[in-house]
C-alpha atoms as a PDB file:
ATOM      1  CA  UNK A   1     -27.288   1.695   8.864  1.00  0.00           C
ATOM      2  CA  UNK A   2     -24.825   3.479   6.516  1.00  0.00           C
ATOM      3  CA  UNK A   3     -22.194   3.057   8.953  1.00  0.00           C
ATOM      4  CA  UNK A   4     -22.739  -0.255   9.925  1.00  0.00           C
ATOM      5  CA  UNK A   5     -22.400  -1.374   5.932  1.00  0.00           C
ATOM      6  CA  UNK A   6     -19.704   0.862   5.560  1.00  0.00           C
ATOM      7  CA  UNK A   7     -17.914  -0.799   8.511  1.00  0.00           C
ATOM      8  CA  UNK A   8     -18.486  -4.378   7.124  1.00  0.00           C
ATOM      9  CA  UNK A   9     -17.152  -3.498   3.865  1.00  0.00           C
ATOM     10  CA  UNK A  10     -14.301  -2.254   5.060  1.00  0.00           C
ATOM     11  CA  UNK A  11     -13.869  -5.065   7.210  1.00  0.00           C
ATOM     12  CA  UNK A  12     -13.953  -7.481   4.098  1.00  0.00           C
ATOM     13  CA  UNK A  13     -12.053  -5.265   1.989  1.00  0.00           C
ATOM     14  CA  UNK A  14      -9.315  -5.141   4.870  1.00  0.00           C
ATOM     15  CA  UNK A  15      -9.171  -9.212   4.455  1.00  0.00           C
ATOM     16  CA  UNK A  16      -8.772  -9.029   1.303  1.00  0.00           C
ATOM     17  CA  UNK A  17      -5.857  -6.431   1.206  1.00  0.00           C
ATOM     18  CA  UNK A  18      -4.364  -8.181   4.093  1.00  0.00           C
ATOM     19  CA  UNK A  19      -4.427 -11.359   1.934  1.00  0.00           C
ATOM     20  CA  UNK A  20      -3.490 -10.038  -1.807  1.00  0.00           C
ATOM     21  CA  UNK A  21      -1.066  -6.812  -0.824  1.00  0.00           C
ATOM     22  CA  UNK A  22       1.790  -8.306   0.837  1.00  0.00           C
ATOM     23  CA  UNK A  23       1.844 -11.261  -1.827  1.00  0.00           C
ATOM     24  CA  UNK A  24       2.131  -8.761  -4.362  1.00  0.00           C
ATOM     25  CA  UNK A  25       4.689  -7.373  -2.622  1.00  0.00           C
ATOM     26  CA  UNK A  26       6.638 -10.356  -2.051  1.00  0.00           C
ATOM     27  CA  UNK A  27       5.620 -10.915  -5.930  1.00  0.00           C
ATOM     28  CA  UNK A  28       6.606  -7.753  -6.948  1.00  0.00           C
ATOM     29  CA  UNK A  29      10.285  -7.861  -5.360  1.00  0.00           C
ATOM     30  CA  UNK A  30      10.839 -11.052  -7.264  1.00  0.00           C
ATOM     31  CA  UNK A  31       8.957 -10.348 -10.580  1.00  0.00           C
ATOM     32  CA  UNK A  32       9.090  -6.948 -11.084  1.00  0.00           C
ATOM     33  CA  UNK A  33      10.907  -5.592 -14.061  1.00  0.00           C
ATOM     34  CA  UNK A  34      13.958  -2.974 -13.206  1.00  0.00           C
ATOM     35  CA  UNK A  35      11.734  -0.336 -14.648  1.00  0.00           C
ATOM     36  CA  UNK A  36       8.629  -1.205 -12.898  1.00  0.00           C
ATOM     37  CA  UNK A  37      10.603  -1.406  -9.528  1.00  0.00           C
ATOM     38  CA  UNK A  38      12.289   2.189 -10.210  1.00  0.00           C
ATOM     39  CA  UNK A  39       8.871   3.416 -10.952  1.00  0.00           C
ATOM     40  CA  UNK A  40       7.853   2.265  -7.031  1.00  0.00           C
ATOM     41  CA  UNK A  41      10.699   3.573  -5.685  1.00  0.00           C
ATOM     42  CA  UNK A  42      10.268   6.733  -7.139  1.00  0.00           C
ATOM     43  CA  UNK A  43       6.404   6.510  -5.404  1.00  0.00           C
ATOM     44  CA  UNK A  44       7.700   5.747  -2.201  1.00  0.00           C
ATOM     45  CA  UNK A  45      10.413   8.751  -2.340  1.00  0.00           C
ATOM     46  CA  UNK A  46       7.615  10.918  -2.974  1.00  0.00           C
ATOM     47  CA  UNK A  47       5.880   9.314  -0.118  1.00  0.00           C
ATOM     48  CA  UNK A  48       8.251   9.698   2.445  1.00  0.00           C
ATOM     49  CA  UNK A  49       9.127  13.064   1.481  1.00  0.00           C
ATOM     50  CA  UNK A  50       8.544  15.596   4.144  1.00  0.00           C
ATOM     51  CA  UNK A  51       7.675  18.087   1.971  1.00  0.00           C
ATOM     52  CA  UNK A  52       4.195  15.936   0.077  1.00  0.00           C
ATOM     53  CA  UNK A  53       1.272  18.033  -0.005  1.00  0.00           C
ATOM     54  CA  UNK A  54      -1.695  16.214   1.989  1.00  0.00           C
ATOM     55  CA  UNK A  55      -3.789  15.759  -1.169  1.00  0.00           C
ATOM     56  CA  UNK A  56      -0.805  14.521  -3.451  1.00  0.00           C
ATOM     57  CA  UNK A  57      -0.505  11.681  -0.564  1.00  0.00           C
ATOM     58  CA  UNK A  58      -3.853   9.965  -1.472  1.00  0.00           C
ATOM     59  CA  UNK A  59      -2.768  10.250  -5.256  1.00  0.00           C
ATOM     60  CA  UNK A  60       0.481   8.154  -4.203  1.00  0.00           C
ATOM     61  CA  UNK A  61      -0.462   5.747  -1.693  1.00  0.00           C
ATOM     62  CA  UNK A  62      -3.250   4.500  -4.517  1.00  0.00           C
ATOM     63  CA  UNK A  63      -1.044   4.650  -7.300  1.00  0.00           C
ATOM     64  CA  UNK A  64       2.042   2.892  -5.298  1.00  0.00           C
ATOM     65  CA  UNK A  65      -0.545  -0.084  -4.393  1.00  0.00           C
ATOM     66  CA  UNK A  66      -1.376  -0.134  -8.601  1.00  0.00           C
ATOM     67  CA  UNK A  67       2.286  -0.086  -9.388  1.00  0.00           C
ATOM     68  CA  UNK A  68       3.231  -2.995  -6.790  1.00  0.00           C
ATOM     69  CA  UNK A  69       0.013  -4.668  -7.876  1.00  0.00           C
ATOM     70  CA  UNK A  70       1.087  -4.179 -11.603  1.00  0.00           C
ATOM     71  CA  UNK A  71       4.675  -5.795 -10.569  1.00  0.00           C
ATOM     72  CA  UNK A  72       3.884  -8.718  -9.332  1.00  0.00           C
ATOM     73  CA  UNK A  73       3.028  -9.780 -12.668  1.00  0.00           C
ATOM     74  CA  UNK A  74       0.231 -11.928 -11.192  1.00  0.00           C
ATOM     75  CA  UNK A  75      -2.942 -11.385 -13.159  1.00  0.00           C
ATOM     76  CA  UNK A  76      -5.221 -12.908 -10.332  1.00  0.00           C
ATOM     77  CA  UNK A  77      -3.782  -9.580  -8.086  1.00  0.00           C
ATOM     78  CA  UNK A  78      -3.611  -7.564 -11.063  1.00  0.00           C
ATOM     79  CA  UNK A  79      -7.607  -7.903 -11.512  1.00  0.00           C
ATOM     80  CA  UNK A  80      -7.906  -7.293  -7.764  1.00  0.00           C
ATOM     81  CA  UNK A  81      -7.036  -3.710  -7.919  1.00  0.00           C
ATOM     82  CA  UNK A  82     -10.591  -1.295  -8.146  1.00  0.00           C
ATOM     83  CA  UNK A  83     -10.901  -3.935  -5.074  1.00  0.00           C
ATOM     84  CA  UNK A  84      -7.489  -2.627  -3.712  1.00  0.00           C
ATOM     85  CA  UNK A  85      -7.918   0.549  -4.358  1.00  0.00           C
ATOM     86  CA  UNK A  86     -11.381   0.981  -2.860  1.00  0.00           C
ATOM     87  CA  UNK A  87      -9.767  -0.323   0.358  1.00  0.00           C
ATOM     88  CA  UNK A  88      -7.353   2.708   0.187  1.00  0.00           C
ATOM     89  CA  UNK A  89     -10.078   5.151  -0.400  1.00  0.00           C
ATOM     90  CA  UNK A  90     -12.187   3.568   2.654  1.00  0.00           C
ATOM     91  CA  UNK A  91      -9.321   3.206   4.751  1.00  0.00           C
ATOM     92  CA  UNK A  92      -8.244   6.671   4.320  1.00  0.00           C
ATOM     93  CA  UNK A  93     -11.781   8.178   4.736  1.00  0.00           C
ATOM     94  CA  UNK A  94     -11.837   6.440   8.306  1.00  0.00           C
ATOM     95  CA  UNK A  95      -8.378   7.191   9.056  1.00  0.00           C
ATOM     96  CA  UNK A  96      -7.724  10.408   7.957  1.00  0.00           C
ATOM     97  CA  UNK A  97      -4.660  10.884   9.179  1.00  0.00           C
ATOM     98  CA  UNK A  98      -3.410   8.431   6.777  1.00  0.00           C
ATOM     99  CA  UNK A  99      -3.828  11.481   3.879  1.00  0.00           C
ATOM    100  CA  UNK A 100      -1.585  13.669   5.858  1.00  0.00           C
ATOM    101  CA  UNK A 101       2.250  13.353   6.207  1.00  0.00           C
ATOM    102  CA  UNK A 102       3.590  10.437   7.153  1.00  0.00           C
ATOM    103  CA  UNK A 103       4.706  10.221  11.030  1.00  0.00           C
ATOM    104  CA  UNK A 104       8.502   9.314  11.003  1.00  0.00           C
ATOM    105  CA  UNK A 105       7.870   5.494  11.984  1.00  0.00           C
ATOM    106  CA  UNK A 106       5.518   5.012   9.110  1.00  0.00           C
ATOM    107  CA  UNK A 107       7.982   6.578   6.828  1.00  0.00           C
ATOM    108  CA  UNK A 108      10.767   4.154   7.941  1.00  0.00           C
ATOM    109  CA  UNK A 109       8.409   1.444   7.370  1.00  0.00           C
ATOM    110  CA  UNK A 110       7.976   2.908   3.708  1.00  0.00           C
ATOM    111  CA  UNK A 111      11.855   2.876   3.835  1.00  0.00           C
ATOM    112  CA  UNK A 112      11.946  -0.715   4.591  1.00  0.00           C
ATOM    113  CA  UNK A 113       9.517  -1.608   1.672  1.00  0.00           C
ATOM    114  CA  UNK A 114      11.797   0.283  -0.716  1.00  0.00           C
ATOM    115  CA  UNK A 115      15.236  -1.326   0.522  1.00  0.00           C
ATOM    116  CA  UNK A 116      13.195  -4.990   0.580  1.00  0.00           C
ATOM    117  CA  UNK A 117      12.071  -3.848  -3.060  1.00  0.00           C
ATOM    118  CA  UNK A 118      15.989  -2.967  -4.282  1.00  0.00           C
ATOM    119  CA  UNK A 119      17.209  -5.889  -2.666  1.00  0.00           C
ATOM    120  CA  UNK A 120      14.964  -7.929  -4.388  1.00  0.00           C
ATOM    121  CA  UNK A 121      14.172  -9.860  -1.051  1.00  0.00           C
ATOM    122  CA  UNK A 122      10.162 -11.177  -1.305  1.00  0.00           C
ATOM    123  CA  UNK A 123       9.757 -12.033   1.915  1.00  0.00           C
ATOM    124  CA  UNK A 124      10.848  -9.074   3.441  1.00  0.00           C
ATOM    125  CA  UNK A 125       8.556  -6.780   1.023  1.00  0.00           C
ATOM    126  CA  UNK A 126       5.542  -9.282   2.314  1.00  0.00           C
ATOM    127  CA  UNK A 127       6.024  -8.675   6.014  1.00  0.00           C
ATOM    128  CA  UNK A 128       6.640  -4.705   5.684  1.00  0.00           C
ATOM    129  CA  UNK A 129       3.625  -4.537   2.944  1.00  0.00           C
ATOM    130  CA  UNK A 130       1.752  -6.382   6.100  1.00  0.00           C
ATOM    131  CA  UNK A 131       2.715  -4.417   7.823  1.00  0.00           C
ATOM    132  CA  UNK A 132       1.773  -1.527   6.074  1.00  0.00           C
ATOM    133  CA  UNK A 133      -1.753  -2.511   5.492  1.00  0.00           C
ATOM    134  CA  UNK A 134      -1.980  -2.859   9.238  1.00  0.00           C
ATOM    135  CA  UNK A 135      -1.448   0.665   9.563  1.00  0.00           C
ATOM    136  CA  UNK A 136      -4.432   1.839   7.610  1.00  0.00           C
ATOM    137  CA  UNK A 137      -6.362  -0.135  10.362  1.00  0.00           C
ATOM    138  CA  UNK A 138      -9.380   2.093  11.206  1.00  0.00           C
ATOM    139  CA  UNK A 139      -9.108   1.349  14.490  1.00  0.00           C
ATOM    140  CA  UNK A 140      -5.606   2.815  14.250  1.00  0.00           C
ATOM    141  CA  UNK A 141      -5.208   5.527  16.738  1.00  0.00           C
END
């Protein structure tokens, strides 16, 4: 039975991070002070960085998903983030490859969010964050 709750939640916690992340990406990229954007590009180094110890990984993913959340300067996504980072938590626990290094596509994708995020493009950052949450599937092989 434990399972079969813990599979439903993560279900509806996936539809909600599929709904509110890459908006607050997109949000982020477009609201996001020069300080807070530095401050998640200096997350997403860390992230991609070969050299990330497997439990410092966790630590980042959660706080990069606060930081974006926190940029977007949207309250309504702001409020949504034990919500958010539950998801994390869950996702990871099924997945947990996901608290290891990254493989080298998902780091490129990382790469992608950080470029979308200095270019200031919105649209881009909500398609990669998309993207992104996709990958924490638990289906994800």
């Amino acid at each position: 039975i434990e399972a079969g709750l813990e599979d439903n939640l993560l279900g509806q916690l996936q539809e909600i991070c599929l709904m509110l992340e890459p908006t607050a990406a997109m949000l982020a990229a477009t609201n996001g002070t020069p300080q807070q954007i530095n401050a998640i590009l200096r997350r997403l180094d860390r992230l991609v960085s070969v050299v990330t110890p497997a439990e410092e990984v966790i630590t980042l993913l959660l706080d990069l998903h606060v930081a974006i959340a926190e940029a977007s300067a949207n309250v309504f996504i702001q409020s949504s983030e034990a919500a958010l980072k539950t998801a994390t938590v869950l996702r990871i626990k099924r997945n947990p490859a996901m608290a290891g290094p990254l493989s080298a596509a998902d780091a490129d994708t990382y790469r992608t969010l950080s470029c979308a995020l200095q270019a200031r493009n919105g649209e881009l950052a909500r398609s990669i964050m998309e993207k992104i949450v996709r990958m924490g599937l638990p289906d994800r092989a």
